[in-house]
C-alpha atoms as a PDB file:
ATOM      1  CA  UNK A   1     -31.178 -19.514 -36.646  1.00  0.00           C
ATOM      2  CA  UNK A   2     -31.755 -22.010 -33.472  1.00  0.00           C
ATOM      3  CA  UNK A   3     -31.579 -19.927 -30.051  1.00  0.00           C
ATOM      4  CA  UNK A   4     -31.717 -21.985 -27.177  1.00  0.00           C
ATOM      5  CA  UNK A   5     -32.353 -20.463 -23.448  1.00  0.00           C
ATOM      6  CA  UNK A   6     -31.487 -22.679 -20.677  1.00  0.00           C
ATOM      7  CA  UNK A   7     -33.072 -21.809 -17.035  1.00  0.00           C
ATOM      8  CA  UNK A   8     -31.952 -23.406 -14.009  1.00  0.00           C
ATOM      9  CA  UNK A   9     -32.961 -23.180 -10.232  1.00  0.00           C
ATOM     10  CA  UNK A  10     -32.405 -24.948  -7.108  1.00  0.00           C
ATOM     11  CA  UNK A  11     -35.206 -25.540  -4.913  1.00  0.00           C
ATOM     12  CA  UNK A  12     -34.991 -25.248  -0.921  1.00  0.00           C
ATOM     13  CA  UNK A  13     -33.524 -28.705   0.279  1.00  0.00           C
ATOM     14  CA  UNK A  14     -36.335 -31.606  -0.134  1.00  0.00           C
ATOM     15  CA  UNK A  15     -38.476 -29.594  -2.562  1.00  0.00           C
ATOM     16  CA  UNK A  16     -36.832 -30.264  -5.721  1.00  0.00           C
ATOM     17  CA  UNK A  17     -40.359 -32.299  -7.104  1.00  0.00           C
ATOM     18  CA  UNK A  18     -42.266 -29.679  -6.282  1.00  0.00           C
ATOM     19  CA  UNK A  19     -39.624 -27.059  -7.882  1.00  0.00           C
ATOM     20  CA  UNK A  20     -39.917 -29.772 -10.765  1.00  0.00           C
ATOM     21  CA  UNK A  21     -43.345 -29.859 -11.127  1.00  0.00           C
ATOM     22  CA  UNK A  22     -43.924 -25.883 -10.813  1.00  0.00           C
ATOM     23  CA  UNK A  23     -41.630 -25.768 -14.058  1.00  0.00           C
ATOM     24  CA  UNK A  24     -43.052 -28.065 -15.729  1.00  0.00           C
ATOM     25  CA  UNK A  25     -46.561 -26.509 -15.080  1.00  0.00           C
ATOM     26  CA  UNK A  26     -45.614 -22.626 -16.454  1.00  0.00           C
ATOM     27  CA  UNK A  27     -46.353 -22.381 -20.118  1.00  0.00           C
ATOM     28  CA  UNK A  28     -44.889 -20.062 -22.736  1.00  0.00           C
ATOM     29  CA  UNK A  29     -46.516 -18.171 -25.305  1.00  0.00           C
ATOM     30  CA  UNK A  30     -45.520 -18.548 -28.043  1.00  0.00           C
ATOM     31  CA  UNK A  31     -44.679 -21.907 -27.165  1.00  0.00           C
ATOM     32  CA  UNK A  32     -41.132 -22.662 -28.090  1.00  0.00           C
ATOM     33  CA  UNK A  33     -40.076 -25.397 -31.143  1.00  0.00           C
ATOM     34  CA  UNK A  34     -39.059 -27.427 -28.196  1.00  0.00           C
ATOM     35  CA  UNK A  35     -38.495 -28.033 -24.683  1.00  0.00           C
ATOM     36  CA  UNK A  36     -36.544 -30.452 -22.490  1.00  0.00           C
ATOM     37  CA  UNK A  37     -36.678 -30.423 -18.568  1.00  0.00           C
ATOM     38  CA  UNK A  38     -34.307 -32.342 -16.400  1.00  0.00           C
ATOM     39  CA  UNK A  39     -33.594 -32.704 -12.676  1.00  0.00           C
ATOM     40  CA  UNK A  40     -30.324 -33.080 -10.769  1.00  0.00           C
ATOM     41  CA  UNK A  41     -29.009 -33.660  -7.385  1.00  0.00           C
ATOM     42  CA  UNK A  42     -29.190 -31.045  -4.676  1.00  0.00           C
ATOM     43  CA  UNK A  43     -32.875 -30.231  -5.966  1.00  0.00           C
ATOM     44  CA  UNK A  44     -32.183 -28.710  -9.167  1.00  0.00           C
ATOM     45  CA  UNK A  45     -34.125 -28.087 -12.399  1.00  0.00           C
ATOM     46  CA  UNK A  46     -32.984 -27.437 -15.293  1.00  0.00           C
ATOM     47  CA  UNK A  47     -35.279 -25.821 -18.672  1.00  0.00           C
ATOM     48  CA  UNK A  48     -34.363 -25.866 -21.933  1.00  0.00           C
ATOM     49  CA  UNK A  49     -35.902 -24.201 -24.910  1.00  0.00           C
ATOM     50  CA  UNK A  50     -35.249 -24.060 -28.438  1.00  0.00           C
ATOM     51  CA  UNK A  51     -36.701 -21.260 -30.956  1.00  0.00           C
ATOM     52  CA  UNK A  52     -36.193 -20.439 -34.295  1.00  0.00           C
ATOM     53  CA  UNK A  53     -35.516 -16.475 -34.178  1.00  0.00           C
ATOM     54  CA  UNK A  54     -32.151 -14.480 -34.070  1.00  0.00           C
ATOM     55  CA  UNK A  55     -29.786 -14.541 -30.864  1.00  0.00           C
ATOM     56  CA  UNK A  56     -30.858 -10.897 -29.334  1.00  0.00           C
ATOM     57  CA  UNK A  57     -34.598 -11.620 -29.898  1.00  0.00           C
ATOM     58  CA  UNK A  58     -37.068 -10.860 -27.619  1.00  0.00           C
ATOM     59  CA  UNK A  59     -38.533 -14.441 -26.155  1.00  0.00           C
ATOM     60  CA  UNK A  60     -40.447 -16.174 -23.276  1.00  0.00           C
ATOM     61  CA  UNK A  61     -38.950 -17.336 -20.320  1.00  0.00           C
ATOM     62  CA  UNK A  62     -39.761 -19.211 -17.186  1.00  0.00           C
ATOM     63  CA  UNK A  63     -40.122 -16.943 -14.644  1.00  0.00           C
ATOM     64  CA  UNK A  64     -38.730 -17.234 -10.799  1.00  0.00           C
ATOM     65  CA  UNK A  65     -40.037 -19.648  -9.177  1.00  0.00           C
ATOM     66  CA  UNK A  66     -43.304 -18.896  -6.477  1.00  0.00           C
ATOM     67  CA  UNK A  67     -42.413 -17.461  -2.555  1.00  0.00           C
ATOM     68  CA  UNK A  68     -40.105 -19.658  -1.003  1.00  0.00           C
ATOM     69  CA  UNK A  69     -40.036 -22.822  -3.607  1.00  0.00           C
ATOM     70  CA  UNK A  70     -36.106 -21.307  -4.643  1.00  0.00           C
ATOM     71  CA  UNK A  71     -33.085 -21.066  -2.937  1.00  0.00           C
ATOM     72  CA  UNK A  72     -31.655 -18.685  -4.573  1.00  0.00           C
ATOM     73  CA  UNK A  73     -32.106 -16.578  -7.682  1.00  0.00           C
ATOM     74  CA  UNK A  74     -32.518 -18.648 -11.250  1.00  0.00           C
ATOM     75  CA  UNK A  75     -29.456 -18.979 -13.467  1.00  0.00           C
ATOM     76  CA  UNK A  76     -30.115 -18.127 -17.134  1.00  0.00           C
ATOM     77  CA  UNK A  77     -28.371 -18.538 -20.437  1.00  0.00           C
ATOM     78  CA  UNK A  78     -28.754 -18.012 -24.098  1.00  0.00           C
ATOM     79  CA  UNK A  79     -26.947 -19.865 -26.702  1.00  0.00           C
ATOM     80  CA  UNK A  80     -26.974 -19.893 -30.570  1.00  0.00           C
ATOM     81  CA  UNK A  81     -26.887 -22.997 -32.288  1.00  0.00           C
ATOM     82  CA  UNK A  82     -23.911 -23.905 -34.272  1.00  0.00           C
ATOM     83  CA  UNK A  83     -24.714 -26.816 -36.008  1.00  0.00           C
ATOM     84  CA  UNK A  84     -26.365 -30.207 -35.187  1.00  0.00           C
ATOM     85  CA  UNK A  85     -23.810 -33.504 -35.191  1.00  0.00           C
ATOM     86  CA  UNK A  86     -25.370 -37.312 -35.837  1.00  0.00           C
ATOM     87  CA  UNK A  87     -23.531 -39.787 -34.088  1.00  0.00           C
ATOM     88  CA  UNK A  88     -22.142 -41.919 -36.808  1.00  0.00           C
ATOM     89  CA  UNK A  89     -22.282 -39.301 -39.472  1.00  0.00           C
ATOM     90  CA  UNK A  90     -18.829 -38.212 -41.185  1.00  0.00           C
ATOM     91  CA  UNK A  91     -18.232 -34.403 -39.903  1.00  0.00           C
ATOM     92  CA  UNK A  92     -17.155 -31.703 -42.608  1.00  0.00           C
END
């Protein structure tokens, strides 16, 4: 089963690279099958990990981010994959 755990914060107006680069600096262990990182407007960050390991299991995450780097407190969410569509490919 594919559990993915998404992580998002919002960095104190004008520090969303350095709220970026903190993220992408903290390292799991074990280190997940795969991670994406993206940034958005208003100095957000968003994480998100994939693992192979049943929905209620036990598993790294990012923690908050360092003294006053966040504006307020991290979102987090889990989600269990339901299947993986190829653009193109017949559905079914």
């Amino acid at each position: 089963m594919t559990v993915a755990l998404m992580w998002e914060a919002r960095a104190v107006p004008g520090r969303g690279a350095e709220l970026l680069d903190w993220a992408r600096e903290q390292r799991l262990s074990p280190e997940p099958l795969r991670r994406e990182t993206f940034s958005a407007p208003q100095d957000r960050v968003l994480v998100v990990t994939w693992w192979d390991a049943p929905y209620a299991a036990e598993l790294p995450e990012l923690p908050e981010p360092e003294g006053e780097l966040g504006m307020r407190a991290v979102h987090r969410w889990r989600f269990e994959s339901v299947g993986v569509e190829t653009p193109g490919a017949e559905v079914g």
